[in-house]
Protein backbone atom coordinates (compact mmCIF):
# COMPACT_ATOMS: atom_id res chain seq x y z
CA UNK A 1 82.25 79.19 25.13
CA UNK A 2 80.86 82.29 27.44
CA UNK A 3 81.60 85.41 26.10
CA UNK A 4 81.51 88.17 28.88
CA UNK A 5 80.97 91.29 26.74
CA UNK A 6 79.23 93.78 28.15
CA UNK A 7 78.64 92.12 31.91
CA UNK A 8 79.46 95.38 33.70
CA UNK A 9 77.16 96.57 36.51
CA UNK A 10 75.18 99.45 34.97
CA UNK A 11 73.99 102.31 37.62
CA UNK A 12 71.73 104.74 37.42
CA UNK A 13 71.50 107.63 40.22
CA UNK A 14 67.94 109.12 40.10
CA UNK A 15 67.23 111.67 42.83
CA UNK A 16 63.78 113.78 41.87
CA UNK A 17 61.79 116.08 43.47
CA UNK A 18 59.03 114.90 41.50
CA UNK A 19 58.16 111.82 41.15
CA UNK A 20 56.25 111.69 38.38
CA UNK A 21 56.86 108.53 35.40
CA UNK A 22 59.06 107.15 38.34
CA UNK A 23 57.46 104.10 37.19
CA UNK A 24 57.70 103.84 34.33
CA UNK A 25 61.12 105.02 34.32
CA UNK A 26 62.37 102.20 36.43
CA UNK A 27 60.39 99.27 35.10
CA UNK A 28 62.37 100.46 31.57
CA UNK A 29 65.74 101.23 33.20
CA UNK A 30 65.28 97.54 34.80
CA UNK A 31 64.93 95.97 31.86
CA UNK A 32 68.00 96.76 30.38
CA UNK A 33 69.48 95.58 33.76
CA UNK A 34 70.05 98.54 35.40
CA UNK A 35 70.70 98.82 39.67
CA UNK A 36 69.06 102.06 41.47
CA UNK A 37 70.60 104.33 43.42
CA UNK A 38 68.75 107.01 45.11
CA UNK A 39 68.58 108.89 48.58
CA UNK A 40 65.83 110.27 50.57
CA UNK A 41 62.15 109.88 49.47
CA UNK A 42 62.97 109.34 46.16
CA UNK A 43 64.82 106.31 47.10
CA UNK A 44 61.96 105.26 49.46
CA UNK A 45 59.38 105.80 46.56
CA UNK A 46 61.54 103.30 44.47
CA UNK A 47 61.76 100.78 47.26
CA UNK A 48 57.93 100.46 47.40
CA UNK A 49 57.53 100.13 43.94
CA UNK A 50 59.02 97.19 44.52
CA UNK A 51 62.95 97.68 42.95
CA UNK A 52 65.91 96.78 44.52
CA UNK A 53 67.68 100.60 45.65
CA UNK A 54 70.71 101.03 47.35
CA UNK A 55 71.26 104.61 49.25
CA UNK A 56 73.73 107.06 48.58
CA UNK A 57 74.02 107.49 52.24
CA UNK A 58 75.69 103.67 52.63
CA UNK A 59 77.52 103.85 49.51
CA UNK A 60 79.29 107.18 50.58
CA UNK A 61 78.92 106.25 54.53
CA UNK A 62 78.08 109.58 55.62
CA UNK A 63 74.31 110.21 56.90
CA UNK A 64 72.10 112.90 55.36
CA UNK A 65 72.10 115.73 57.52
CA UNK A 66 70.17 119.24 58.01
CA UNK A 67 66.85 117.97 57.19
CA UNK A 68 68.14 116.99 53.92
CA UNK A 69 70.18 119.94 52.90
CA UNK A 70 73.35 117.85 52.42
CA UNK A 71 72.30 114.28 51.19
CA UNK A 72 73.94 113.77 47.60
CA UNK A 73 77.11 116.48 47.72
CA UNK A 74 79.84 114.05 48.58
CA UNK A 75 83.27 113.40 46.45
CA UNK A 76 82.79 109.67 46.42
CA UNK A 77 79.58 110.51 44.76
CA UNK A 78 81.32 113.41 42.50
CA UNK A 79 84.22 110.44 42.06
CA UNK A 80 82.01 108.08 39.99
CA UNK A 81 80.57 111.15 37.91
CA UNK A 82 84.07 112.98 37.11
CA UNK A 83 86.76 110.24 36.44
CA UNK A 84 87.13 109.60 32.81
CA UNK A 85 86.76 105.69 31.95
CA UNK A 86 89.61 106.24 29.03
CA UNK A 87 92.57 107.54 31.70
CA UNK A 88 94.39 104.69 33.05
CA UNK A 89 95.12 106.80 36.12
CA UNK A 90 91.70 108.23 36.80
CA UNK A 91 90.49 104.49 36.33
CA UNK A 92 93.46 103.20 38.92
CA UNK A 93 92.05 105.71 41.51
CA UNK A 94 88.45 105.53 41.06
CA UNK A 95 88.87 101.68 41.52
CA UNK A 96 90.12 101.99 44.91
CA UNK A 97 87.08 103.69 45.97
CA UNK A 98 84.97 100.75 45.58
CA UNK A 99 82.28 102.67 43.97
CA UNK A 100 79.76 102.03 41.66
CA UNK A 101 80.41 103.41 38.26
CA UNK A 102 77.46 105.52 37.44
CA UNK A 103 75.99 105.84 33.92
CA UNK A 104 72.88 107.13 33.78
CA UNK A 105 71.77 110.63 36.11
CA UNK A 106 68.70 110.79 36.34
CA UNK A 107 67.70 114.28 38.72
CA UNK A 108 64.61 117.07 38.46
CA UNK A 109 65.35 120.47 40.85
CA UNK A 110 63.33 121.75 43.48
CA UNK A 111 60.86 124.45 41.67
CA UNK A 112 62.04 127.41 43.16
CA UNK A 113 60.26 129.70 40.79
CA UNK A 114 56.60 128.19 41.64
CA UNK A 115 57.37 128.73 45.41
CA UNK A 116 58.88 132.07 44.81
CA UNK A 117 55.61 133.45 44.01
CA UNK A 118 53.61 132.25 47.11
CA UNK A 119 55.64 131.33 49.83
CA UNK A 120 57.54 132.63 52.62
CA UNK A 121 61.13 134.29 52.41
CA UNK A 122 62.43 131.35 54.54
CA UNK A 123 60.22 128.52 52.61
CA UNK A 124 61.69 130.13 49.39
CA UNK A 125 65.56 129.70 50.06
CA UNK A 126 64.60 126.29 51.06
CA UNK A 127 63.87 125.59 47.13
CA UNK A 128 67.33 126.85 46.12
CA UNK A 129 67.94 123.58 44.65
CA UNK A 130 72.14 122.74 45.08
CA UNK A 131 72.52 119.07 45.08
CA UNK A 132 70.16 118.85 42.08
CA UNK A 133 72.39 121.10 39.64
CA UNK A 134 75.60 119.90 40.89
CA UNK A 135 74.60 116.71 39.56
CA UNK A 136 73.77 117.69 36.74
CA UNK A 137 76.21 119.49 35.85
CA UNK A 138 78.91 116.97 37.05
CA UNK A 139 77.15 114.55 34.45
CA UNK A 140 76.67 116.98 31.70
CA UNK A 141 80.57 118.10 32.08
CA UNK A 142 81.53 113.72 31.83
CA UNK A 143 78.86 113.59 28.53
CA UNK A 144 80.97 111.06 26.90
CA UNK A 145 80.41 108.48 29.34
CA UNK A 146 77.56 109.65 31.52
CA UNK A 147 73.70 110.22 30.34
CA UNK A 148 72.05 113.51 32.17
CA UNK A 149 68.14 113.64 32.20
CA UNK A 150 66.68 116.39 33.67
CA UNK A 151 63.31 116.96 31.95
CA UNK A 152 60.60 114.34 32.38
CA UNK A 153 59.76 114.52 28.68
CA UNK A 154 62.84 113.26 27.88
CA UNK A 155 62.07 109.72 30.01
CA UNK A 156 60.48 108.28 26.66
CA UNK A 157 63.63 109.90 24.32
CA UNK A 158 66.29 107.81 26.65
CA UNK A 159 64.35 104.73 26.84
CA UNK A 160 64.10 104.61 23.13
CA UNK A 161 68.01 106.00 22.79
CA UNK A 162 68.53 102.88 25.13
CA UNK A 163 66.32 100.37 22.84
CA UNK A 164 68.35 101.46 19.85
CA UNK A 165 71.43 100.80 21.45
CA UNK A 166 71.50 97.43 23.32
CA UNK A 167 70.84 98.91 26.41
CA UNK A 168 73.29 102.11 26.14
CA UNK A 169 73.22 105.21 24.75
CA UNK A 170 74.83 107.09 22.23
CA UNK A 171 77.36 110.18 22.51
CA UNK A 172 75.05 112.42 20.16
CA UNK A 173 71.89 111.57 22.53
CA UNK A 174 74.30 112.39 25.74
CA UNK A 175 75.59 115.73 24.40
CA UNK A 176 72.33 117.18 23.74
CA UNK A 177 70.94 116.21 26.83
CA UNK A 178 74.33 118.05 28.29
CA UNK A 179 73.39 121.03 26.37
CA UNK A 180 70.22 121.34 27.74
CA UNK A 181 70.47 121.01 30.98
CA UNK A 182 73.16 123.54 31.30
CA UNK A 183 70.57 126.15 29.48
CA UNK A 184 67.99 124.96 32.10
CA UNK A 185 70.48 125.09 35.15
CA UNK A 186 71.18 128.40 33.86
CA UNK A 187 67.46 129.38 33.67
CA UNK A 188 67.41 128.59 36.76
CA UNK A 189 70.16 130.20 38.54
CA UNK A 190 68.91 133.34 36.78
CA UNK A 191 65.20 132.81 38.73
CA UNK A 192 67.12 132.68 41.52
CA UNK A 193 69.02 135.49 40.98
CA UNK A 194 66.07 137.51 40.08
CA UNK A 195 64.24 136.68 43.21
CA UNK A 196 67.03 138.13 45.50
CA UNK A 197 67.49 140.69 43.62
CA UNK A 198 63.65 141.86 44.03
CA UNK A 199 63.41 140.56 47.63
């Protein structure tokens, strides 16, 4: 007899500015059989690394436009992120989507505060980092199904959060990676913030 326990498609969005430990992160994520979803460059680094990476942009159907300013901020996108996998209604609509059901978020913001010190006014607002956060936070909000990374450093602390678990991870792992990215988005915003208010 074939039992079909845990057969679900696992997805992991990763969309980083840098790309840093890609590697490594996706040779681990692959091993515990999960498919890549990415957009841009980061999806393009992926793909020549040699993994199998399907684009946001033919997932959701709708191009990246403005040089990249609106690639990831799309409600099918949002859709996979939000909908709680306990609702029986949320699960009834999300299914007629035909969207992958995303697990893992894997996302690192533009560094605003670097190029605040050096740059251009113009080449400044361009690292206001939106999709990035709203990601995030969509993921952070949905902690009890979805994983949020943010940090690099913590590449090594979900691979071994996945090893422990068969390939999943484990609600106290996902909240306090929730927790900390809203403190970082936060720090963030406040950079932000900060900058137009001295500019």
């Amino acid at each position: 007899m074939v039992f079909r326990k845990n057969l679900k498609k696992k997805f992991v969005l990763i969309s980083v500015y840098d790309k840093k430990n890609l590697k490594y992160l996706c040779t681990n994520l692959k091993k515990f059989n999960y498919n890549f979803i990415s957009s841009g460059s980061t999806g393009e680094k992926i793909r020549s690394m040699g993994f199998k990476c399907r684009d946001i942009s033919k997932l959701t159907k709708f191009k990246e436009m403005f040089g990249g300013r609106v690639k990831t901020l799309n409600p099918l996108i949002y859709s996979s992120l939000l909908f709680l996998r306990n609702n029986k209604l949320h699960i009834k609509q999300f299914r007629k989507l035909k969207m992958p059901e995303i697990d893992i978020v894997v996302v690192n913001l533009y560094p605003f505060k670097e190029y605040s010190k050096k740059n251009s006014e113009n080449d400044v607002i361009e690292m206001i980092d939106i999709g990035g956060p709203s990601l995030l936070r969509a993921a952070s909000k949905n902690f009890k199904y979805i994983t949020p990374i943010m940090d690099q450093k913590d590449y090594q602390k979900l691979i071994n959060n996945l090893n422990k678990n068969n390939g999943f991870t484990d609600i106290i792992f996902r909240k306090k990676m929730a927790q900390k990215i809203f403190k970082e988005v936060s720090n963030y915003d406040n950079s932000i913030s900060t900058w137009l208010n001295e500019n």
